[in-house]
Protein backbone atom coordinates (compact mmCIF):
# COMPACT_ATOMS: atom_id res chain seq x y z
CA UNK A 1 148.72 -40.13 53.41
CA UNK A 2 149.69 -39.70 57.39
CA UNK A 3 146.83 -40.96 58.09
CA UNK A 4 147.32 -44.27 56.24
CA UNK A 5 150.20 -44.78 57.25
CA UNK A 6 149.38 -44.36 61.09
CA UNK A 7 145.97 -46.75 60.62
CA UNK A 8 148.41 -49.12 59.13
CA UNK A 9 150.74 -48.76 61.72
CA UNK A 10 148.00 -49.77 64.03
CA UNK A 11 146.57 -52.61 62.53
CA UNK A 12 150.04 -54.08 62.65
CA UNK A 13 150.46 -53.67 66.44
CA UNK A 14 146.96 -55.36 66.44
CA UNK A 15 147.83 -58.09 64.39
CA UNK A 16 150.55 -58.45 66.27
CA UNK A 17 149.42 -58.26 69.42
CA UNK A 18 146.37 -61.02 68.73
CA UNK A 19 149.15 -63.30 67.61
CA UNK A 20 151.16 -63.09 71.33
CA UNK A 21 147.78 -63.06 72.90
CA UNK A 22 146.49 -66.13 70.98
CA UNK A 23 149.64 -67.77 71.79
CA UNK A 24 149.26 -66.97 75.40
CA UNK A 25 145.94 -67.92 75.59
CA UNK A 26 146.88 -71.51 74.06
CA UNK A 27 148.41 -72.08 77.46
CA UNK A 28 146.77 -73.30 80.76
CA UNK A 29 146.99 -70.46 82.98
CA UNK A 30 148.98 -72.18 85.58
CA UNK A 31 151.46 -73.24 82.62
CA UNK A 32 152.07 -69.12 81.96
CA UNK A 33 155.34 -67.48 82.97
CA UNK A 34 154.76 -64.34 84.92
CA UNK A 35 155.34 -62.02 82.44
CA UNK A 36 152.76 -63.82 79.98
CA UNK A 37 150.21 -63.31 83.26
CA UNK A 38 151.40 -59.20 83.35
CA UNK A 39 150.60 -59.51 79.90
CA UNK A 40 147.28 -60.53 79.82
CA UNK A 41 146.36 -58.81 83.03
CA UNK A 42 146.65 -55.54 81.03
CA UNK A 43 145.11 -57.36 78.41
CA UNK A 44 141.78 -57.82 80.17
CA UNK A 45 141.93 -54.40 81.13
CA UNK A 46 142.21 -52.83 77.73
CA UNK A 47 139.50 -55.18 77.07
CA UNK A 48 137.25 -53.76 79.68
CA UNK A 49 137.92 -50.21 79.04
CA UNK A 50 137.17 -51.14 75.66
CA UNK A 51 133.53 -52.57 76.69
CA UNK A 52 133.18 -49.86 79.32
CA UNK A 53 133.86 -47.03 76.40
CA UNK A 54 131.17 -49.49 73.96
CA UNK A 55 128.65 -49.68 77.24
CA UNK A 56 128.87 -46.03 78.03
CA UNK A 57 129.99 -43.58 75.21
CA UNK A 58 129.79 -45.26 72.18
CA UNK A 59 125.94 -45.04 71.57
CA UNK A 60 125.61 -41.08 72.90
CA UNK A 61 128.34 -40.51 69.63
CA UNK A 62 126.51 -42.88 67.17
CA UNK A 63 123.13 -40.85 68.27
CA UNK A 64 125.59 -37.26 68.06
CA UNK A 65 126.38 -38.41 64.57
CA UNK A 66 123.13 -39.42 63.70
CA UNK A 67 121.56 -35.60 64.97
CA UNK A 68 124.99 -34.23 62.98
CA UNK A 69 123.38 -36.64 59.95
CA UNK A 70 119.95 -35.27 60.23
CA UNK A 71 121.08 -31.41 60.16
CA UNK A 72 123.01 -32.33 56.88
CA UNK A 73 119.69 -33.21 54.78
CA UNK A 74 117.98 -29.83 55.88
CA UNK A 75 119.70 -28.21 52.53
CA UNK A 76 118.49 -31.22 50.54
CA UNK A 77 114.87 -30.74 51.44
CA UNK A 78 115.14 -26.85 51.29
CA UNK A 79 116.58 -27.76 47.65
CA UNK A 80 113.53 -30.13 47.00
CA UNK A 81 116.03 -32.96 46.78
CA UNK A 82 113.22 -34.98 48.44
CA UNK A 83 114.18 -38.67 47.36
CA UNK A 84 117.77 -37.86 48.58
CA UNK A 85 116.53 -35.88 51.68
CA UNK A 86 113.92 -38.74 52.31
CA UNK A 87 116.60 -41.90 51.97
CA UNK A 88 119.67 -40.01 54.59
CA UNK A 89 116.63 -38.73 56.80
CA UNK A 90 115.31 -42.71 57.64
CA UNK A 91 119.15 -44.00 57.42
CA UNK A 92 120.26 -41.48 60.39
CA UNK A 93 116.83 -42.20 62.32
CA UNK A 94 117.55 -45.51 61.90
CA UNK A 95 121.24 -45.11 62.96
CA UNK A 96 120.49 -42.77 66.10
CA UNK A 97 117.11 -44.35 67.28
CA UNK A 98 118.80 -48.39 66.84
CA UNK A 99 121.72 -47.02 68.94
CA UNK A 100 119.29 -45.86 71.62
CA UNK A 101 117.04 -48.85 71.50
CA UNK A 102 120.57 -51.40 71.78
CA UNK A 103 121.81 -49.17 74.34
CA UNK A 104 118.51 -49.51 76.53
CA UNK A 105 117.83 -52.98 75.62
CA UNK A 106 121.33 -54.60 75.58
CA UNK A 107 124.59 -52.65 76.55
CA UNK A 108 122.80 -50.75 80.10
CA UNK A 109 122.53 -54.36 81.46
CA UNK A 110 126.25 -55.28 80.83
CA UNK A 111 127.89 -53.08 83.49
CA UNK A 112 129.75 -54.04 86.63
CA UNK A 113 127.96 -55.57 88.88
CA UNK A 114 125.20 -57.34 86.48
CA UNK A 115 124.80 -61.10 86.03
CA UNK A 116 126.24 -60.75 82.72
CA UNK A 117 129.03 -59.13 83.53
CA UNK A 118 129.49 -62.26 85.99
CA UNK A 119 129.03 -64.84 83.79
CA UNK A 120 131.84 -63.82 81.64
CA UNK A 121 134.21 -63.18 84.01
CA UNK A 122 133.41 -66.78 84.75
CA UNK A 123 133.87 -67.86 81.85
CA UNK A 124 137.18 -66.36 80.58
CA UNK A 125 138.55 -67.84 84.01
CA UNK A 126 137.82 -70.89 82.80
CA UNK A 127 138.65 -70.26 79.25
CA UNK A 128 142.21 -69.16 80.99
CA UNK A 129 142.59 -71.86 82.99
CA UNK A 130 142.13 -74.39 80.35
CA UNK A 131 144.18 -73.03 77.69
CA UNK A 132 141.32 -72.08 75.39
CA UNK A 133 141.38 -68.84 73.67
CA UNK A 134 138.40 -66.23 73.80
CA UNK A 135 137.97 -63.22 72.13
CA UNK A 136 134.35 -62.85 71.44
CA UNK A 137 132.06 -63.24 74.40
CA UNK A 138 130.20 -65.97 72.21
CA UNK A 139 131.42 -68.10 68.70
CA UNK A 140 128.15 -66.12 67.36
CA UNK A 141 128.79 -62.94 68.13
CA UNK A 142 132.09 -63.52 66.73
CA UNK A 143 130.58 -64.57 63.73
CA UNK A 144 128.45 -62.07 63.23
CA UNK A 145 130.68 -59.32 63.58
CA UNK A 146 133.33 -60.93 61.60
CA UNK A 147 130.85 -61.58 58.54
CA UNK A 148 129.22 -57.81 59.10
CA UNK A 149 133.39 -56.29 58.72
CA UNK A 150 134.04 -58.67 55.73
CA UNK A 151 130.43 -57.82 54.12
CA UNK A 152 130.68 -54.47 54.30
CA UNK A 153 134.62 -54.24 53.76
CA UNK A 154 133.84 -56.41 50.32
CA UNK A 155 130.92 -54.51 49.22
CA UNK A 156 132.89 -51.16 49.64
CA UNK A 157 135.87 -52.67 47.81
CA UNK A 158 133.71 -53.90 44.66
CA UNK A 159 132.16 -50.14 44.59
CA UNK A 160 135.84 -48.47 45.22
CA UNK A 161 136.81 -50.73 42.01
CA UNK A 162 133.67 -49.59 40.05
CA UNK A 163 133.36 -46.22 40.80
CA UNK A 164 137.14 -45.27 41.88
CA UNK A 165 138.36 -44.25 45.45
CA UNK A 166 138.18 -45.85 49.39
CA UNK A 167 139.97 -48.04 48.04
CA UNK A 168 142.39 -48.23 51.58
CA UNK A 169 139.30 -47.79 53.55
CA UNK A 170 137.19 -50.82 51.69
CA UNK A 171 140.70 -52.74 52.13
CA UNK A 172 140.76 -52.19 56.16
CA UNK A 173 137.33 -52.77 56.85
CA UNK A 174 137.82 -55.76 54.41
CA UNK A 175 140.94 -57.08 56.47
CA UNK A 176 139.25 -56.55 60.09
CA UNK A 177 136.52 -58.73 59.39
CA UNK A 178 139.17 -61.60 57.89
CA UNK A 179 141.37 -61.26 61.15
CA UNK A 180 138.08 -61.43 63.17
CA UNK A 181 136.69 -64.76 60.90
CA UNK A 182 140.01 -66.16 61.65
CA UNK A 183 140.08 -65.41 65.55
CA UNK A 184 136.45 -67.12 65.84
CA UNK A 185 137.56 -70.14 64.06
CA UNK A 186 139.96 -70.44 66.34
CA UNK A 187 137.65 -69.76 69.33
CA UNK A 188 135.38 -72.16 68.37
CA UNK A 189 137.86 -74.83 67.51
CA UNK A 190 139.14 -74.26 71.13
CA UNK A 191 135.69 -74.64 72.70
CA UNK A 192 134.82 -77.82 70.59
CA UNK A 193 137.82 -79.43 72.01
CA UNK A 194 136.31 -78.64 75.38
């Protein structure tokens, strides 16, 4: 129950804080008052610890998990549980070896220092000095992870109301990907007007 609470807790300081940074973001940067620049200066900096943390760390735990995964069907195939063992074995390959193939052909080119990394610094000055918001580093991406959050928040609700519990859990994931939907449409309004 702690733990509910405290996720809860968290997702209202997010919700929260989109709403001030949205409405920051609605104004020209030379329009902001100095503690609306403080504001998003730490801002962007949560932000890039955030992509540093995605870059560097995240893939080594998805690939942790996915060995973790992969020890957890041994008693399934010592119980000759093979259509079990055989469905979790590909799904944690799949897991661990796609994390290692988007780490080596996406996130190791995004670091300091790369033309990526340039380009969007370019662009969110812009963004910033025109008043347009920008959360996602393209309207696609955040369409894509919006849709992914709401598809897989609404298929885990429907099977928490068939088969009974994750109910909270389906509900989060559900709500993340409606608060994302909602901060692309507003992203992509913004760069429309442009």
């Amino acid at each position: 129950m702690v733990v509910w609470i405290v996720v809860g807790a968290v997702l209202l300081v997010s919700v929260v804080l989109i709403a001030v940074e949205g409405r920051i973001m609605h104004k020209p940067e030379s329009e902001r008052s100095d503690r609306e620049r403080r504001f998003m200066r730490a801002d962007r900096a949560v932000g890039r610890a955030n992509q540093s943390y995605a870059r560097s760390i995240a893939p080594w735990l998805v690939v942790g998990l996915a060995v973790v995964g992969l020890a957890i069907t041994i008693p399934f195939w010592a119980e000759g549980k093979t259509g079990a063992a055989a469905g979790l074995t590909a799904f944690f390959l799949v897991f661990g070896v796609g994390a290692v193939v988007f780490w080596a052909l996406v996130l190791r080119k995004r670091g300091p220092g790369s033309a990526w990394r340039e380009d969007q610094d370019r662009q969110q000055r812009e963004a910033d000095a025109a008043g347009r918001p920008r959360w996602f580093v393209s309207v696609k991406a955040g369409w894509l992870l919006g849709g992914m959050f709401t598809a897989i928040g609404a298929a885990a609700l429907v099977t928490s109301l068939i088969g009974g519990g994750g109910f909270v859990t389906a509900s989060i994931l559900l709500a993340v990907g409606i608060l994302f939907l909602v901060m692309v449409v507003i992203q992509q309004r913004a760069e429309a007007k442009r």
